[in-house]
Protein backbone atom coordinates (compact mmCIF):
# COMPACT_ATOMS: atom_id res chain seq x y z
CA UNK A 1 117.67 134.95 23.72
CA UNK A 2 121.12 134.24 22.51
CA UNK A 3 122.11 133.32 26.37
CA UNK A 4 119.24 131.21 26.46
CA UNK A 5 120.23 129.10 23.12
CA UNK A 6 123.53 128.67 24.20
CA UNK A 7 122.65 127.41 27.53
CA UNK A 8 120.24 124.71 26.02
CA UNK A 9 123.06 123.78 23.79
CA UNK A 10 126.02 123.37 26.55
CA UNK A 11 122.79 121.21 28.38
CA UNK A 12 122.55 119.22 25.35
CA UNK A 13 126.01 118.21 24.71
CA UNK A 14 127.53 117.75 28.69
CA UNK A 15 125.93 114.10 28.77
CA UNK A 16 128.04 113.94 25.60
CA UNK A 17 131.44 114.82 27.41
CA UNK A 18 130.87 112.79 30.21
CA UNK A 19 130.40 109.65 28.76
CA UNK A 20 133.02 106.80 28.74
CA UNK A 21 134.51 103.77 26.26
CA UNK A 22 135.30 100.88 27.92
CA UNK A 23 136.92 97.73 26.49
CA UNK A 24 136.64 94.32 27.68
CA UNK A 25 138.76 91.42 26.19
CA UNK A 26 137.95 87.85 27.42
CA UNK A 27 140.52 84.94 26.64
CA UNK A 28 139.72 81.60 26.71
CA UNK A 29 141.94 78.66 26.47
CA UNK A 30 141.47 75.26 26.41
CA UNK A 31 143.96 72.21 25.43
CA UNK A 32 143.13 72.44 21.45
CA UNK A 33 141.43 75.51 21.26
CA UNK A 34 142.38 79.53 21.87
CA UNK A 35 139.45 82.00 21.63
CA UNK A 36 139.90 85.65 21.92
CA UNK A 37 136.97 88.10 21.78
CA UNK A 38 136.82 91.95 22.09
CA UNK A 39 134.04 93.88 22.46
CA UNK A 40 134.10 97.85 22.70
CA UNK A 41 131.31 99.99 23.45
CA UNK A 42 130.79 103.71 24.61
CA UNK A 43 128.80 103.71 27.86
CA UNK A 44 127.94 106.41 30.93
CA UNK A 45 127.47 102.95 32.97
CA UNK A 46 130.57 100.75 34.58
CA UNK A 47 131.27 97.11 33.47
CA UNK A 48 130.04 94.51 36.02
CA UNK A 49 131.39 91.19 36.10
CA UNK A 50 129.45 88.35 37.84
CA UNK A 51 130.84 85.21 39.00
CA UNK A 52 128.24 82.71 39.59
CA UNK A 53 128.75 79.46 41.97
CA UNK A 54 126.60 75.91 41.57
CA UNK A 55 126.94 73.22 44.52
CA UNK A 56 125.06 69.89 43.52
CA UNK A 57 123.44 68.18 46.40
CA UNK A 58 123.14 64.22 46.53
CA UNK A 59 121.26 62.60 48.87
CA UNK A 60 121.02 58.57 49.88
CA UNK A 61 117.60 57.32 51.04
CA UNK A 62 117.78 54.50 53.82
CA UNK A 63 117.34 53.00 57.32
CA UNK A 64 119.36 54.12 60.31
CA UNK A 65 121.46 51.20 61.17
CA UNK A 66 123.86 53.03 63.86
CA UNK A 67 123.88 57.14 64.90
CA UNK A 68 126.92 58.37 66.82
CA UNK A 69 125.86 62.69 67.51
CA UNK A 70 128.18 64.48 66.16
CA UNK A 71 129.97 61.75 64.22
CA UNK A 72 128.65 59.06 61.94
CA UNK A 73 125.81 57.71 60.40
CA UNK A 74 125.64 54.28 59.26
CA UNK A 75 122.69 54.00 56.85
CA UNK A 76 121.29 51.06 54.44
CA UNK A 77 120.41 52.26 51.56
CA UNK A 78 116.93 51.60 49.77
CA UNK A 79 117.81 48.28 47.89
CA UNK A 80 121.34 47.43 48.98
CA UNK A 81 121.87 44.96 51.63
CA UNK A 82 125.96 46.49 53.08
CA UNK A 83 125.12 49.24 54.90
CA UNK A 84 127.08 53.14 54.16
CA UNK A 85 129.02 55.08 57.03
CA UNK A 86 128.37 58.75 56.35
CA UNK A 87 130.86 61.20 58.67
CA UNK A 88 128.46 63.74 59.44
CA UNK A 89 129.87 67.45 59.01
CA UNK A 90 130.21 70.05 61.20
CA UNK A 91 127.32 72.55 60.17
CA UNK A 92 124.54 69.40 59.87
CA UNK A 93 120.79 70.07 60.04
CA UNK A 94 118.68 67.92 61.70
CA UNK A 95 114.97 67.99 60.56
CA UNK A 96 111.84 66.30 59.79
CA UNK A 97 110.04 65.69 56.54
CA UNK A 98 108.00 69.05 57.13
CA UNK A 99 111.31 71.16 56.82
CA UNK A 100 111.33 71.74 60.71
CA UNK A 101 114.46 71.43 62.55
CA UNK A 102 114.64 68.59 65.00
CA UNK A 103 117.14 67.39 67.57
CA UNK A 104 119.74 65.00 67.30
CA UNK A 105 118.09 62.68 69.44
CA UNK A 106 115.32 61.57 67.65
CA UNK A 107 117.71 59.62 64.94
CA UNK A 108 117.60 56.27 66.23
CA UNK A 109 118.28 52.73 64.77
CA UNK A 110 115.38 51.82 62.24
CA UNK A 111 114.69 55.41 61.43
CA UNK A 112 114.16 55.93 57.96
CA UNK A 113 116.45 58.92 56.39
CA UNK A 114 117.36 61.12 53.83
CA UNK A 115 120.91 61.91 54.41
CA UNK A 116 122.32 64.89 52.21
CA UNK A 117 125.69 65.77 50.91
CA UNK A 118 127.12 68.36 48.93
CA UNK A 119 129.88 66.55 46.46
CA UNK A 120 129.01 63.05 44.71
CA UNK A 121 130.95 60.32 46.25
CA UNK A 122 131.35 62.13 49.42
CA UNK A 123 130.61 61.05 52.63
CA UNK A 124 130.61 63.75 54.58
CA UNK A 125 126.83 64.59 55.46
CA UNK A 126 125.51 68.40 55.78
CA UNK A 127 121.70 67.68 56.10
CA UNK A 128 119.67 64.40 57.59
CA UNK A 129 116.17 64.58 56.89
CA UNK A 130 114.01 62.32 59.09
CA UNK A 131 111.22 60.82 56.81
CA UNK A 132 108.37 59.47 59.82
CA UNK A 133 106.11 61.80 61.76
């Protein structure tokens, strides 16, 4: 009995023994403003950091004017009378309105288009969606 009360007690504290204190201090500085924060907590679990990335898309809605494969796209935009040169990139998609990839050769002057591209102000295209059947 006495073997057995031990053994329930050694079962009952080990979880206690194992577990570990971490401490995680996070700086923050900006040009008028220095933040520091620390947070300490007892845990049986490691600290995960996650990093998360956001890329903005922008797109231009026009007419095909002029289509070089492989390396421009001269569109004019929806309401705008000069026409845009887009360089297209070297990964770009080719499809139609219903999402299915298409080939290059179906972009033709008087198309209308969707072109897509990754940064504002860029001009480098990564997606040209073809908006007729």
């Amino acid at each position: 009995m006495k073997k057995t009360l031990i053994t329930v007690g050694c079962a009952l504290i080990a979880p206690l023994a194992f577990a570990q204190t971490s401490t995680t201090t996070e700086t923050t500085t900006s040009p008028s403003t220095s933040t520091t924060s620390e947070t300490t907590s007892t845990t049986a679990k490691p600290t995960t950091n996650t990093t998360t990335t956001e890329t903005t898309t922008t797109s231009t809605e026009g007419t095909v004017t002029t289509f070089s494969p492989g390396k421009t796209i001269v569109v004019r935009r929806v309401g705008v009378t000069d026409p845009v040169t887009y360089t297209l990139g070297k990964t770009v998609t080719y499809v139609n309105k219903a999402g299915k990839t298409i080939e290059a050769s179906m972009i033709r002057p008087g198309v209308p288009v969707h072109v897509y591209y990754d940064e504002p102000g860029s001009t480098t295209v990564t997606k040209v969606v073809v908006d007729q059947d």
